[in-house]
C-alpha atoms as a PDB file:
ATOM      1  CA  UNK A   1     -30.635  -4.638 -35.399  1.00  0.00           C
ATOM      2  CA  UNK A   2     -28.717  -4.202 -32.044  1.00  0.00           C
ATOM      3  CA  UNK A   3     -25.441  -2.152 -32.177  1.00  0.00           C
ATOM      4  CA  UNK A   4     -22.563  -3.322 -30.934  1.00  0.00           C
ATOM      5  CA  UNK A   5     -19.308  -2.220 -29.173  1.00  0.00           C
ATOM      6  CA  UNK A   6     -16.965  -0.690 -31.873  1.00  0.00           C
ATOM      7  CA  UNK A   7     -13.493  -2.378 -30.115  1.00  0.00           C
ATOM      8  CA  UNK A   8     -10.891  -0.666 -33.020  1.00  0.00           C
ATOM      9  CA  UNK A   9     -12.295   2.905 -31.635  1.00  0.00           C
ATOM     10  CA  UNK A  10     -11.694   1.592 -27.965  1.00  0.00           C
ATOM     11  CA  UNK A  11     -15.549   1.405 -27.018  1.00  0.00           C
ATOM     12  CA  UNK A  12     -14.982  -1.349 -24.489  1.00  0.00           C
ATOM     13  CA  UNK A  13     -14.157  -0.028 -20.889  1.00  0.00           C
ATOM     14  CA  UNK A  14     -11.055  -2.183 -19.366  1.00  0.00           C
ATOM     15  CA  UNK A  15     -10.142  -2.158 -15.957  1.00  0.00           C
ATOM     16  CA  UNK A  16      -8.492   0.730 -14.863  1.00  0.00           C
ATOM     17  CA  UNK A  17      -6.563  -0.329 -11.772  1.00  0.00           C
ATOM     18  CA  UNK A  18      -2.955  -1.399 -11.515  1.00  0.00           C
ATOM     19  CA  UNK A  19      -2.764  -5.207 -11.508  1.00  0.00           C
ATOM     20  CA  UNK A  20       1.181  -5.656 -10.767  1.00  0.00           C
ATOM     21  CA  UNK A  21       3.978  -3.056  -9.715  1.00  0.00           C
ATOM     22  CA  UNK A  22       6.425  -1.525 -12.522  1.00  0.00           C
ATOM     23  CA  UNK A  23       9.290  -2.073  -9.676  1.00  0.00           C
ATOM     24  CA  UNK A  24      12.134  -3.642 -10.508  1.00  0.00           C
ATOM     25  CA  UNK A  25      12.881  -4.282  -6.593  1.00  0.00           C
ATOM     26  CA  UNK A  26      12.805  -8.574  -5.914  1.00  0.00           C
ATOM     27  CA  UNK A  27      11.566  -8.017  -2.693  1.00  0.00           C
ATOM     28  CA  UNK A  28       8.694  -5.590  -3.203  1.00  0.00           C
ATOM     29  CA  UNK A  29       7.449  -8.400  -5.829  1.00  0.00           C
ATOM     30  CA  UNK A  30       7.805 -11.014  -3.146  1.00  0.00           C
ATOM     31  CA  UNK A  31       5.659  -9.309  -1.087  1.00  0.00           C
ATOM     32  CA  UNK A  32       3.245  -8.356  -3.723  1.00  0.00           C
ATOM     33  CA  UNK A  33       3.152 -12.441  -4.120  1.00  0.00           C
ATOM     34  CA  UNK A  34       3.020 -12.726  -0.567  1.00  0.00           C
ATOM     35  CA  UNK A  35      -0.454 -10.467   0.090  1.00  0.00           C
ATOM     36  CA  UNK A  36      -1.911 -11.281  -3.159  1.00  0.00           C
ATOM     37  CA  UNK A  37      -2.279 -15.153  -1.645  1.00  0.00           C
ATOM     38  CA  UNK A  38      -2.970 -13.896   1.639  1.00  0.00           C
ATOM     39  CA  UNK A  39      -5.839 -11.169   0.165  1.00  0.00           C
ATOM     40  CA  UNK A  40      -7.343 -14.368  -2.255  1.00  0.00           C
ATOM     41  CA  UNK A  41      -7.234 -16.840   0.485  1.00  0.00           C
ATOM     42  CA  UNK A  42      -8.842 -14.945   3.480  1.00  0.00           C
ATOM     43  CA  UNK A  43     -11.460 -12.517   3.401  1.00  0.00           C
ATOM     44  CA  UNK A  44      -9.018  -9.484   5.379  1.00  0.00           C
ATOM     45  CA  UNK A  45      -9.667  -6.262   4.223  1.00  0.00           C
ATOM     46  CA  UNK A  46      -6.315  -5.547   6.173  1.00  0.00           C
ATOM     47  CA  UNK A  47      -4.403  -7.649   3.430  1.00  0.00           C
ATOM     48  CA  UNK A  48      -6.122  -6.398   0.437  1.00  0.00           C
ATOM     49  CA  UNK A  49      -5.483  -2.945   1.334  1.00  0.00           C
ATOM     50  CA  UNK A  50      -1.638  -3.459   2.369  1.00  0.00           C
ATOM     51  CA  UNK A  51      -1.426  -5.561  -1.558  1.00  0.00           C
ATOM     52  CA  UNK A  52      -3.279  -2.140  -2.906  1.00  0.00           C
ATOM     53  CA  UNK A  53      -0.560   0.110  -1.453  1.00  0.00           C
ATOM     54  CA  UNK A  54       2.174  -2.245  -2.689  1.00  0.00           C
ATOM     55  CA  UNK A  55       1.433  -2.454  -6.241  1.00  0.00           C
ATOM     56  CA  UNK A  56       0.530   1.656  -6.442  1.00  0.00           C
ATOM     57  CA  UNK A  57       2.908   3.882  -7.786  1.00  0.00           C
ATOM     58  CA  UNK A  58       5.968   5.664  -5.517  1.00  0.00           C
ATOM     59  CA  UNK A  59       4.048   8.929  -6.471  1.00  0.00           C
ATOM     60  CA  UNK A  60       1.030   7.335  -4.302  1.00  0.00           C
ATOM     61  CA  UNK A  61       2.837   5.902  -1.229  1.00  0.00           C
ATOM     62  CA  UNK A  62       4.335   9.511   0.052  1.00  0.00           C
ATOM     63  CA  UNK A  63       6.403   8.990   2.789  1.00  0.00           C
ATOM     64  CA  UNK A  64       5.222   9.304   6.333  1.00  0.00           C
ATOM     65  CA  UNK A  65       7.502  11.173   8.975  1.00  0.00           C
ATOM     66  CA  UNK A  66       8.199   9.968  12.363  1.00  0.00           C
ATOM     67  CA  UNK A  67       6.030  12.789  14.502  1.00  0.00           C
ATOM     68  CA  UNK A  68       3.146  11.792  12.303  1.00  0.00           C
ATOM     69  CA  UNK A  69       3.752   8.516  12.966  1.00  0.00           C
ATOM     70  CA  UNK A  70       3.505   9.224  16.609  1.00  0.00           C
ATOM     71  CA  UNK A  71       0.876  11.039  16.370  1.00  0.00           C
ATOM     72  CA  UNK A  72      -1.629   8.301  14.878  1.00  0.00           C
ATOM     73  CA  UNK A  73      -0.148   6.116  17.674  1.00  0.00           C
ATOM     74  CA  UNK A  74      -0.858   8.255  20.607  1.00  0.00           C
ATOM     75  CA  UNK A  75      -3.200   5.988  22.961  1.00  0.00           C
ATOM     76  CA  UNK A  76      -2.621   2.791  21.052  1.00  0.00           C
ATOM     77  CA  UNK A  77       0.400   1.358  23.503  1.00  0.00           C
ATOM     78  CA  UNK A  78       0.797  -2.309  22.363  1.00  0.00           C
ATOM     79  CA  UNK A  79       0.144  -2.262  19.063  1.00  0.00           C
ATOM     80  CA  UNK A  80       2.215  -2.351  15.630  1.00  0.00           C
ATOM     81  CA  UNK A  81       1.916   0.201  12.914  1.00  0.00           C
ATOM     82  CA  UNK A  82       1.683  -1.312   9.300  1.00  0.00           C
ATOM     83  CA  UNK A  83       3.186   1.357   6.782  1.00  0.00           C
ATOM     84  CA  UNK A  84       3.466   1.130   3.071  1.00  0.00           C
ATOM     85  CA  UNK A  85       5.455   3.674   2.420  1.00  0.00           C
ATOM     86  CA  UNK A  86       8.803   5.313   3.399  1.00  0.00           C
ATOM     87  CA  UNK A  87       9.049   6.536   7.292  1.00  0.00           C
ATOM     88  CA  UNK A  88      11.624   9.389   7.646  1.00  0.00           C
ATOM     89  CA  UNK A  89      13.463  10.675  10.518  1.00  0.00           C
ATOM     90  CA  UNK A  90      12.111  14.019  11.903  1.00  0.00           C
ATOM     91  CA  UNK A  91      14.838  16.466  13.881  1.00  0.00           C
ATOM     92  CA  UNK A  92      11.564  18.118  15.429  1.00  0.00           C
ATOM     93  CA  UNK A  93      11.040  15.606  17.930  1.00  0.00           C
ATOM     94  CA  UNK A  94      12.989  15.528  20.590  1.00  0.00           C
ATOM     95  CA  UNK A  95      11.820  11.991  22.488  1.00  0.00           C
ATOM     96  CA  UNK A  96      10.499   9.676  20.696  1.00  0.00           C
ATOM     97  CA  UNK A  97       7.619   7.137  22.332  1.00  0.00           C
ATOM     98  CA  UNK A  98       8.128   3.380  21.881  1.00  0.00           C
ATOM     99  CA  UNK A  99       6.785   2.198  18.672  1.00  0.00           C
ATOM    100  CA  UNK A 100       6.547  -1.143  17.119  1.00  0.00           C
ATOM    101  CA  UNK A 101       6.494  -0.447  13.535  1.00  0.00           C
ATOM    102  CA  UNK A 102       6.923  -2.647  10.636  1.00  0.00           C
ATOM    103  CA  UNK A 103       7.729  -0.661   7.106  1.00  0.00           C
ATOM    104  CA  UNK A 104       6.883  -2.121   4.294  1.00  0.00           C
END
């Protein structure tokens, strides 16, 4: 006969992605709510990357400073940088460009 999978010894492979952030933040859920509509309803890759990045771990989302930020920016006047993570100040720069950045 055909064998099957042995479940008690953990033969079946689960998914191994993270379905929902451990955060206790209100606001980080809302948004998780808010892009996991958005991602099922339209076919974005934009919004099902941005609801990846939410629900991974703080280890995952390391912060991004500002000259970096500036950096990835250069020749794109006009348009607004989506960052899911922290964005810290940098005492290195000395002017700072105009930026239209929105943190999540």
């Amino acid at each position: 006969g055909k064998m099957g999978i042995d479940l008690k010894k953990g033969g079946r492979f689960k998914n191994k992605s993270k379905k929902d952030s451990r955060s206790t933040n209100l606001y980080l859920h809302l948004l998780v709510k808010l892009f996991r509509f958005l991602s099922r309803r339209t076919d974005s890759k934009f919004t099902k990357t941005v609801l990846r990045r939410l629900i991974s771990s703080g280890v995952q989302r390391p912060p991004v400073s500002l000259s970096r930020l500036t950096k990835h920016m250069k020749g794109k006047d006009g348009r607004t940088a989506v960052i899911v993570s922290t964005v810290t100040d940098d005492k290195r720069l000395l002017t700072l460009p105009k930026l239209n950045v929105a943190a999540l």
